[in-house]
N, C-alpha and C. Protein backbone atom coordinates (compact mmCIF):
# COMPACT_ATOMS: atom_id res chain seq x y z
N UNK A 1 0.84 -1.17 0.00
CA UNK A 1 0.00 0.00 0.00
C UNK A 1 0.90 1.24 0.00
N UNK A 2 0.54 2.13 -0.41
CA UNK A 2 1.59 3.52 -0.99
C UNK A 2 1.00 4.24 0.71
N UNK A 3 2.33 5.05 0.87
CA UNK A 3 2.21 6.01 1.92
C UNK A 3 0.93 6.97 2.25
N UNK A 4 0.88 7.29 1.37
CA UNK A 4 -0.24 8.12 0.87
C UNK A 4 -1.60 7.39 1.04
N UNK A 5 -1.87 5.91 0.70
CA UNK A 5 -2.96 5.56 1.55
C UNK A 5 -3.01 5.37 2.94
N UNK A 6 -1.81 4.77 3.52
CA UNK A 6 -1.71 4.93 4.50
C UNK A 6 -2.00 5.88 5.54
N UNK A 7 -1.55 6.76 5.23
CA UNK A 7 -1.75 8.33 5.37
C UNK A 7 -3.46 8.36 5.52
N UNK A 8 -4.41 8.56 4.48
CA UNK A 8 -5.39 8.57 4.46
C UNK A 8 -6.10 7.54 5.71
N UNK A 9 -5.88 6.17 5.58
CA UNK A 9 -6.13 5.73 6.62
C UNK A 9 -6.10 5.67 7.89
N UNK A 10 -4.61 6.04 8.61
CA UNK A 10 -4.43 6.44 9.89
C UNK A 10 -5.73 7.60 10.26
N UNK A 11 -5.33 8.83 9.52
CA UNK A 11 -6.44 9.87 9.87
C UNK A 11 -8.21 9.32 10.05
N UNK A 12 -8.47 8.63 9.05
CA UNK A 12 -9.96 8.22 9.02
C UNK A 12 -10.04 7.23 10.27
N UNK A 13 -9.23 6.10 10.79
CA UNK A 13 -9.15 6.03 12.02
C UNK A 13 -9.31 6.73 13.02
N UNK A 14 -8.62 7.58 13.10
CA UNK A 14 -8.23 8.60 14.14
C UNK A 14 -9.57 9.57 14.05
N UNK A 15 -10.08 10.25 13.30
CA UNK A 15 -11.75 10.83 13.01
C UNK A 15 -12.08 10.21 11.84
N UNK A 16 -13.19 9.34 11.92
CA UNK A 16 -13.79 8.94 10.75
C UNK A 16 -15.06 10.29 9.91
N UNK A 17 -14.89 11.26 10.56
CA UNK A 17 -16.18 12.04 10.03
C UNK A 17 -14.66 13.54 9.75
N UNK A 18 -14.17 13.46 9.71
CA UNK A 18 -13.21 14.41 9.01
C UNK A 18 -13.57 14.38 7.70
N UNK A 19 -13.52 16.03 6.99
CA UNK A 19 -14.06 16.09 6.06
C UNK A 19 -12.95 15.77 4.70
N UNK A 20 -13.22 15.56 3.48
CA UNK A 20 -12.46 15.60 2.25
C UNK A 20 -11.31 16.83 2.42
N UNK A 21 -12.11 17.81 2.50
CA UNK A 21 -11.10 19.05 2.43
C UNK A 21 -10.46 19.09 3.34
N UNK A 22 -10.26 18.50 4.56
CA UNK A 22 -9.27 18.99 5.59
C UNK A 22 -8.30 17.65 5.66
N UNK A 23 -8.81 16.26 5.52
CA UNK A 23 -8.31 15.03 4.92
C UNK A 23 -7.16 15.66 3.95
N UNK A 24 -7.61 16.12 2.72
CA UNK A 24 -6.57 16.34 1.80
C UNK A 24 -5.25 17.62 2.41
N UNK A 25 -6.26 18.24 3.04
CA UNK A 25 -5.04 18.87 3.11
C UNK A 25 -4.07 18.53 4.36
N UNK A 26 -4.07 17.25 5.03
CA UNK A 26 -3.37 16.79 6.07
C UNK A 26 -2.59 15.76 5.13
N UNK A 27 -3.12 15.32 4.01
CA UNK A 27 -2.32 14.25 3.52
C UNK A 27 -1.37 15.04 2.00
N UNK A 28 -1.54 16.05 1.79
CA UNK A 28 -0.88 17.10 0.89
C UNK A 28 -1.79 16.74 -0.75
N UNK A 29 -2.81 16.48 -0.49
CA UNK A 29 -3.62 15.94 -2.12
C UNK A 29 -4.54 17.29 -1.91
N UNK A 30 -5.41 16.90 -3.66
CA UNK A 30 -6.21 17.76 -3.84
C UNK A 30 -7.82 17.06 -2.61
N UNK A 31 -8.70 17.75 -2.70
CA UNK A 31 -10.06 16.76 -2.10
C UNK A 31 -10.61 16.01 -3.20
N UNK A 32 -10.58 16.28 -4.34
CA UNK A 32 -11.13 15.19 -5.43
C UNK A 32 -10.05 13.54 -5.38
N UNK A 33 -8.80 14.42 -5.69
CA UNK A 33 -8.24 12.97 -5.29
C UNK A 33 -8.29 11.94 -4.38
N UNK A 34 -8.34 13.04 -2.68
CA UNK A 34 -8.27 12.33 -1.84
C UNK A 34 -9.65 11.27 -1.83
N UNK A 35 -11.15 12.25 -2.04
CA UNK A 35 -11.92 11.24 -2.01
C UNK A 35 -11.97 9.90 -3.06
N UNK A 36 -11.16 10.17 -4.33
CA UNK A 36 -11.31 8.86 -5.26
C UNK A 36 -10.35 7.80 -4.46
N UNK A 37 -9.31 8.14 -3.55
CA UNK A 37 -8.34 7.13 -3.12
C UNK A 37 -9.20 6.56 -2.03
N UNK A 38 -9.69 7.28 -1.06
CA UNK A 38 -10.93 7.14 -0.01
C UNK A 38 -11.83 5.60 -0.93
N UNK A 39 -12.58 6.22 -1.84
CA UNK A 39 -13.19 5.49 -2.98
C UNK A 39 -12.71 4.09 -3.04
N UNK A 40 -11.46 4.14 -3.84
CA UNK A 40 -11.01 3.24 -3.81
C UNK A 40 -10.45 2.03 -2.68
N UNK A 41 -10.08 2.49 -1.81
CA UNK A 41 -9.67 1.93 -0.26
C UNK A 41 -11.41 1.57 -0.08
N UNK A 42 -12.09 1.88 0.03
CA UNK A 42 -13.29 1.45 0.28
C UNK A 42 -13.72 -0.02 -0.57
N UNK A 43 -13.59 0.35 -2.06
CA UNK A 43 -14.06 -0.78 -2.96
C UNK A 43 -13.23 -2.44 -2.77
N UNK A 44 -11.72 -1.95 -2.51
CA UNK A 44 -10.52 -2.65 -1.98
C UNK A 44 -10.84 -3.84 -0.41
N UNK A 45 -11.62 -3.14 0.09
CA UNK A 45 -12.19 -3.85 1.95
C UNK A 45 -11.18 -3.02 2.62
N UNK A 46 -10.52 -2.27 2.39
CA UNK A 46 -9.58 -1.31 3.32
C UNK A 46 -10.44 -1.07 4.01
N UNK A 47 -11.31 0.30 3.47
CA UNK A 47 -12.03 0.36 5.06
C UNK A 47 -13.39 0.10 4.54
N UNK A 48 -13.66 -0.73 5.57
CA UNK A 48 -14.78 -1.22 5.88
C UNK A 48 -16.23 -0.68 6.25
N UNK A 49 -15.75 0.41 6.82
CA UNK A 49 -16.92 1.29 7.25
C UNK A 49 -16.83 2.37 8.07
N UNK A 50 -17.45 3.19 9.03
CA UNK A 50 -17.20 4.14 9.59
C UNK A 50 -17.82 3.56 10.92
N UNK A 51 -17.37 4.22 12.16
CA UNK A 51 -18.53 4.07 13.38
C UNK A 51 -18.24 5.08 14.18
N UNK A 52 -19.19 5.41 15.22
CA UNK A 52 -18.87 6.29 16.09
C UNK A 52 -18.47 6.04 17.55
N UNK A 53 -17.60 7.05 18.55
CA UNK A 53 -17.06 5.99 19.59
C UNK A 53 -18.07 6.58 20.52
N UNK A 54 -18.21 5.75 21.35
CA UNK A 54 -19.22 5.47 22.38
C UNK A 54 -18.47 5.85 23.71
N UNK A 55 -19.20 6.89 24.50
CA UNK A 55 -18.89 7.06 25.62
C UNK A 55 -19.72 5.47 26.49
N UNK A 56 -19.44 4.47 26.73
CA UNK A 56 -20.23 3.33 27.49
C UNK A 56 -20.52 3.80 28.59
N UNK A 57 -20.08 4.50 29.57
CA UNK A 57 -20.46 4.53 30.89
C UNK A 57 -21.99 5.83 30.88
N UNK A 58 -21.40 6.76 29.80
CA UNK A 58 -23.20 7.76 29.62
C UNK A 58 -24.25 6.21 29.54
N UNK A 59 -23.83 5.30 29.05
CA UNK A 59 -25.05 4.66 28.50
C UNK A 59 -25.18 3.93 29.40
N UNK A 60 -24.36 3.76 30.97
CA UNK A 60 -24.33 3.07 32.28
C UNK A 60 -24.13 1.68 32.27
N UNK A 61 -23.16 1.73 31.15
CA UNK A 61 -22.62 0.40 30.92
C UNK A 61 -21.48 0.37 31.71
N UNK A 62 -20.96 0.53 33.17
CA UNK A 62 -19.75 0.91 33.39
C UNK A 62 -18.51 -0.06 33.45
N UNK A 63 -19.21 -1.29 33.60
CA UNK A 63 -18.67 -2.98 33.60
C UNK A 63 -17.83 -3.05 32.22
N UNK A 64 -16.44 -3.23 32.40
CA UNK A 64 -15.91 -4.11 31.10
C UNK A 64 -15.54 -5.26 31.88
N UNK A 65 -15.33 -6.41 31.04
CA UNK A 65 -14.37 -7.52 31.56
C UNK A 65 -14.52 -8.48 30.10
N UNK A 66 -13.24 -9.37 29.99
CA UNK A 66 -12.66 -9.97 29.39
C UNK A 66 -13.26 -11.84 29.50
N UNK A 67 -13.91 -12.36 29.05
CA UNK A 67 -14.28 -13.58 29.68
C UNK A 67 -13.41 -14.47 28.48
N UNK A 68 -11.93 -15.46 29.06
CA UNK A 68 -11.90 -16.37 28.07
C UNK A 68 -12.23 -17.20 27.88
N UNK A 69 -13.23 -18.04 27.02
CA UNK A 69 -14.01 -19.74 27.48
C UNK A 69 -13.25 -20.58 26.61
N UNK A 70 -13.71 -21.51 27.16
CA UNK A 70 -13.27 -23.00 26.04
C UNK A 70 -14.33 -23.66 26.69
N UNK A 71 -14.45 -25.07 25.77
CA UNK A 71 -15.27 -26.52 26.11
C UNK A 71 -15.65 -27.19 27.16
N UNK A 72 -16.43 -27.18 27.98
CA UNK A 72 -16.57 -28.31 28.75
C UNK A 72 -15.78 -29.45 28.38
N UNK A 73 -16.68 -29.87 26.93
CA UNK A 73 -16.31 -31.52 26.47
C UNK A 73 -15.35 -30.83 25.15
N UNK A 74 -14.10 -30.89 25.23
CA UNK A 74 -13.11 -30.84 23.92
C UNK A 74 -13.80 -31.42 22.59
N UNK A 75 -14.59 -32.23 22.39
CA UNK A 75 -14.77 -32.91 21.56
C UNK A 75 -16.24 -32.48 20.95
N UNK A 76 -17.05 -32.04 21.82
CA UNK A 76 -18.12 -31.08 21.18
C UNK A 76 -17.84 -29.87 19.71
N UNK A 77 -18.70 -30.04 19.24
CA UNK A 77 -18.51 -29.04 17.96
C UNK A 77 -18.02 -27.62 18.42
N UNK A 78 -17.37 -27.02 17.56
CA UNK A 78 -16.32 -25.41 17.93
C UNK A 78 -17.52 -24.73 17.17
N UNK A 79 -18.78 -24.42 18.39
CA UNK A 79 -19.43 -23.28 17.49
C UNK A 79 -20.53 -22.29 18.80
N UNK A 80 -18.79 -22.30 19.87
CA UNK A 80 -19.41 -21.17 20.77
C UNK A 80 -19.41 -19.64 20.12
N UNK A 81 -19.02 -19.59 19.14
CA UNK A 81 -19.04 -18.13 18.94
C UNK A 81 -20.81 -17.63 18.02
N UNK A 82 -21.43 -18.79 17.44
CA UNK A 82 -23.01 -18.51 16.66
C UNK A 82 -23.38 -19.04 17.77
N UNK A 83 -23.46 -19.64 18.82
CA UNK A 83 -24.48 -19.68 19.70
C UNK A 83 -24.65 -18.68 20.62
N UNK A 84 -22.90 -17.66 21.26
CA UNK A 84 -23.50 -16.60 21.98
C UNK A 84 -23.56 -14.94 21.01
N UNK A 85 -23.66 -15.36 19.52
CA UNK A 85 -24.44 -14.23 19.15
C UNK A 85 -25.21 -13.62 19.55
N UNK A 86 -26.09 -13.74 20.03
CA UNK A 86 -27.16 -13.35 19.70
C UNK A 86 -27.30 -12.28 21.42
N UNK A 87 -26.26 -12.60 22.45
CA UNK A 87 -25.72 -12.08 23.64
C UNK A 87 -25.52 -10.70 23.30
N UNK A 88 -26.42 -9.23 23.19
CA UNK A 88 -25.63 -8.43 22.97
C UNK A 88 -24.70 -7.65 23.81
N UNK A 89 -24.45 -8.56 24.77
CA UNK A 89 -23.40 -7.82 25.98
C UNK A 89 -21.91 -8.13 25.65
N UNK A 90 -22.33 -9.19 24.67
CA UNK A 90 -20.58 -9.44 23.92
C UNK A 90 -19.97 -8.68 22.70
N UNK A 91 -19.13 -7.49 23.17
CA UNK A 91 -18.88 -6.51 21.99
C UNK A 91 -18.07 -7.07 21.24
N UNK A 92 -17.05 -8.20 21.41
CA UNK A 92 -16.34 -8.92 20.46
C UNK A 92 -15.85 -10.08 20.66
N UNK A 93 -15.68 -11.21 20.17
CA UNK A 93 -15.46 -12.45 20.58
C UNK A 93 -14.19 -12.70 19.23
N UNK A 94 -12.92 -13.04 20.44
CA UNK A 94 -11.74 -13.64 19.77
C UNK A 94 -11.08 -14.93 19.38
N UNK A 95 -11.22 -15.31 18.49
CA UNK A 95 -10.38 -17.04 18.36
C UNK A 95 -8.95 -16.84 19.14
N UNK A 96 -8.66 -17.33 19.85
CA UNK A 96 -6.98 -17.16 20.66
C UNK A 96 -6.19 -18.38 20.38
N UNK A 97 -4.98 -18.15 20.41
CA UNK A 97 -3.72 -19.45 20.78
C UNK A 97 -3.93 -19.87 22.20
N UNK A 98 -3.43 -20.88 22.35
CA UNK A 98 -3.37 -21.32 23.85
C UNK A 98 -4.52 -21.93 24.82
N UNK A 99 -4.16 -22.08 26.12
CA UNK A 99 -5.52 -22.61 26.71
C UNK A 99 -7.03 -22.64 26.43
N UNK A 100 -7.11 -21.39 26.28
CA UNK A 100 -8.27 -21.14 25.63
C UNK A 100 -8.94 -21.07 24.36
N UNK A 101 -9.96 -21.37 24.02
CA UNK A 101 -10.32 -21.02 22.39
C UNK A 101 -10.97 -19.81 22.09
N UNK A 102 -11.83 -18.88 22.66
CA UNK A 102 -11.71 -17.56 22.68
C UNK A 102 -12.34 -16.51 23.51
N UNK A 103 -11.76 -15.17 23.66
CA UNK A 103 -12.07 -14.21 24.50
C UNK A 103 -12.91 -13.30 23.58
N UNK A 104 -13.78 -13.49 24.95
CA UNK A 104 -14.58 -12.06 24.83
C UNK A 104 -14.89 -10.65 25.62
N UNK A 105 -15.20 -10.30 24.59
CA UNK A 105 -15.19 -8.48 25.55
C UNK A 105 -16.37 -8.43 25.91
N UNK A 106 -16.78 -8.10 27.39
CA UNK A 106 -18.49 -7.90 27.44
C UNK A 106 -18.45 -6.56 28.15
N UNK A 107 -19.67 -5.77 28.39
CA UNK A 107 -20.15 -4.82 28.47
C UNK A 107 -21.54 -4.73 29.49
N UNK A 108 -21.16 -4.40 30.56
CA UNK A 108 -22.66 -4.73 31.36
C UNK A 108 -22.76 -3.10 32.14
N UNK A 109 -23.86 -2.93 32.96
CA UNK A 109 -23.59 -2.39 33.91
C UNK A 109 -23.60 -2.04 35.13
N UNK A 110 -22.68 -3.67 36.17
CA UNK A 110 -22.41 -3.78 36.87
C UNK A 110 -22.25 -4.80 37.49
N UNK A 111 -22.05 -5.21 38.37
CA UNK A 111 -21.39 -7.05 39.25
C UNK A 111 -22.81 -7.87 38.64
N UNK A 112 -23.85 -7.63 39.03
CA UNK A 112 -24.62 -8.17 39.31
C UNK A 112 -25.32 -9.00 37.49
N UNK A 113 -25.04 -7.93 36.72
CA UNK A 113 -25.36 -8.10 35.56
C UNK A 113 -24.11 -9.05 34.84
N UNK A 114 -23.02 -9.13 35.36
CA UNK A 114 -22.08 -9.80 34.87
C UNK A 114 -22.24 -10.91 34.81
N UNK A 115 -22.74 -11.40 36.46
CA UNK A 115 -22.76 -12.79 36.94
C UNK A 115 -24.14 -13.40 36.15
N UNK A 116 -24.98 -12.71 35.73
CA UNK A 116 -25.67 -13.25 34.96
C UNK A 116 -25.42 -13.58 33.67
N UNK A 117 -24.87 -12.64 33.00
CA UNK A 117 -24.12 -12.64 31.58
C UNK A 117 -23.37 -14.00 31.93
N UNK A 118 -22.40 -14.27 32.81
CA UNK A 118 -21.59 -15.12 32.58
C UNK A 118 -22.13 -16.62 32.72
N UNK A 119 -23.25 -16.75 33.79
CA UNK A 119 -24.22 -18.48 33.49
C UNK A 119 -25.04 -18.09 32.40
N UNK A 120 -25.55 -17.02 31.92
CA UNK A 120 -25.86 -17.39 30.29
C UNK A 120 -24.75 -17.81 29.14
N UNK A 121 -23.65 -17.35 29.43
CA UNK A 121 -22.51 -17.63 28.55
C UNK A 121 -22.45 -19.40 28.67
N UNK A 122 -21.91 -19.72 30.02
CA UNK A 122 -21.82 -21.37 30.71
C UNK A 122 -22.78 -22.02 29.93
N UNK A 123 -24.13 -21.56 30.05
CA UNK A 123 -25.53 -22.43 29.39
C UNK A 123 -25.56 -22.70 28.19
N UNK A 124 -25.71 -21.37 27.19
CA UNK A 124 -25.39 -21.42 25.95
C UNK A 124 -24.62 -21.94 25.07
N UNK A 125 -23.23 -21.98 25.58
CA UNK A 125 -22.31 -22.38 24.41
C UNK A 125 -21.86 -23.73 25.47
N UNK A 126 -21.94 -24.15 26.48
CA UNK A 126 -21.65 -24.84 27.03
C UNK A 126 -19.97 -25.15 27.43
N UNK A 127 -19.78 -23.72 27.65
CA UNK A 127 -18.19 -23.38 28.33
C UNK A 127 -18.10 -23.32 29.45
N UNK A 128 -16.54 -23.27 29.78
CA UNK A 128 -16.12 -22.90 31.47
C UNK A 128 -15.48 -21.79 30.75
N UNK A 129 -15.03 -20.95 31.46
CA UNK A 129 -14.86 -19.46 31.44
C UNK A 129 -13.91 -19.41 32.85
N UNK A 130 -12.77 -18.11 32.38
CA UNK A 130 -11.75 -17.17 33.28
C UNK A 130 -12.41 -16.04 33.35
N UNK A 131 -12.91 -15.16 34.25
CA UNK A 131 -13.30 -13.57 33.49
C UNK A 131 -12.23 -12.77 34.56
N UNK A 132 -11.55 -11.66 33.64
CA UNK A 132 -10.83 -10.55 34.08
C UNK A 132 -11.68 -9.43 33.99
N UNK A 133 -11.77 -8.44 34.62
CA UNK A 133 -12.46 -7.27 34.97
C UNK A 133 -11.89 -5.95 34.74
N UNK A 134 -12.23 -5.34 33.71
CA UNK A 134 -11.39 -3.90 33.33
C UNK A 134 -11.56 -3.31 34.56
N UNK A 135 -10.27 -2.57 35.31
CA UNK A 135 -10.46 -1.38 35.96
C UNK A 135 -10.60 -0.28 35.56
N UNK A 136 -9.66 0.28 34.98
CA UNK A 136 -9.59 1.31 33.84
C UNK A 136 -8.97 1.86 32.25
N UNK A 137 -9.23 2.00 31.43
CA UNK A 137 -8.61 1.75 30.40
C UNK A 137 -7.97 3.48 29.59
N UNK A 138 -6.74 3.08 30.15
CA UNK A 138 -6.07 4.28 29.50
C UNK A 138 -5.94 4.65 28.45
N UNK A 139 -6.22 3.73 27.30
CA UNK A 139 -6.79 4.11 25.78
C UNK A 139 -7.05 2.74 25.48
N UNK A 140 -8.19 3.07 23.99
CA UNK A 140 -8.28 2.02 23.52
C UNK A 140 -8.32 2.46 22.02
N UNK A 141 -8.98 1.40 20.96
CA UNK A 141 -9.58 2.08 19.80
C UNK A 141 -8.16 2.95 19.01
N UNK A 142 -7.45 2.89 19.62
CA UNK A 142 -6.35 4.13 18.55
C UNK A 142 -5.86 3.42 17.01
N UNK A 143 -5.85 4.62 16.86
CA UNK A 143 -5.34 5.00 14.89
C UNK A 143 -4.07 3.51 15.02
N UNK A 144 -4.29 2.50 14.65
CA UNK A 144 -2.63 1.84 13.75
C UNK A 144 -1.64 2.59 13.38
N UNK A 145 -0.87 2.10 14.04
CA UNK A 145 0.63 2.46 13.54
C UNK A 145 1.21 2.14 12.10
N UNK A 146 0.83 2.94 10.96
CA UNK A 146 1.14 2.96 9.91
C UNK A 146 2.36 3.63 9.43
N UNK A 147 3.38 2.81 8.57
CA UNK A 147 4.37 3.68 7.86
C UNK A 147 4.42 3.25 6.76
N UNK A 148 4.94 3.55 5.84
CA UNK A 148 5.28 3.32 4.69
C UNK A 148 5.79 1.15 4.32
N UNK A 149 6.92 1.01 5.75
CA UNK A 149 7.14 0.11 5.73
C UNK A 149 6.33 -0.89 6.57
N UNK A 150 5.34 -0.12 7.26
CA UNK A 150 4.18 -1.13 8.30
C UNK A 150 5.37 -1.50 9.82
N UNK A 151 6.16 -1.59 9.98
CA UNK A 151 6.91 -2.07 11.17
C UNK A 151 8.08 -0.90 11.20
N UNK A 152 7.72 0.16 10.97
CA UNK A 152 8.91 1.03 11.51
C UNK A 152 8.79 1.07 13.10
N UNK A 153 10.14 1.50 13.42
CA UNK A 153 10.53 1.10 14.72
C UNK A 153 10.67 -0.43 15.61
N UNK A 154 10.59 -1.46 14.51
CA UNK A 154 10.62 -2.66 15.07
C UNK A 154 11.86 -3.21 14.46
């Protein structure tokens, strides 16, 4: 990918509602160009879409925590992740290496709602579960570290 998309991308990360004209002129293009490269990065699956960030706790969600599950029975079918779809307290569910087969991020708001979330989790997909408990999160969500070469500084 050329610098220059890159470029474009970090920023649309970083504000997805930044306009063409101020886009271009952070990335040194015209705004017609910038939006056909925009355009294009779009048609490509670059970016995928736009969203907006969520203050969670206005919405008195103040609970994060991390639940990693795996199997009761190892040998049961691998399809805890379409059975706790439909959970919308799970903002993302990860396939992982290691002990576990995957973590999820949930969203409640508060002890009490957790412990429920988490024997619906047990029931449903028919896991045992670790859960870690966000205290506070000093950032999240940030812009990728993009360069030209993708691993500068490594």
């Amino acid at each position: 990918m050329e610098d220059l998309d890159l470029a474009i991308v970090s920023a649309l990360t970083a504000d997805g509602r930044i306009s063409f004209t101020e886009l271009a002129t952070r990335v040194g293009l015209s705004t017609s160009a910038v939006h056909q490269r925009v355009k294009r990065l779009e048609e490509r699956g670059v970016i995928t879409g736009y969203t907006a960030k969520i203050n969670y706790e206005a919405l008195g969600l103040t609970l994060t925590a991390y639940v990693a599950i795996r199997p009761i029975d190892p040998a049961a079918p691998d399809d805890a992740p379409e059975r706790l779809a439909a959970l919308p307290q799970i903002e993302s569910c990860h396939s992982v290496a290691g002990e576990d087969y995957y973590l999820l991020k949930v969203r409640v708001n508060g002890p009490a709602a957790l412990e429920d979330l988490l024997a619906r989790i047990r029931n449903v997909a028919g896991v045992t579960h670790r859960t870690t408990i966000v205290l506070s999160t000093p950032y999240e969500g940030r812009a990728p570290f993009l360069t030209g070469d993708r691993i500068a500084g490594w």
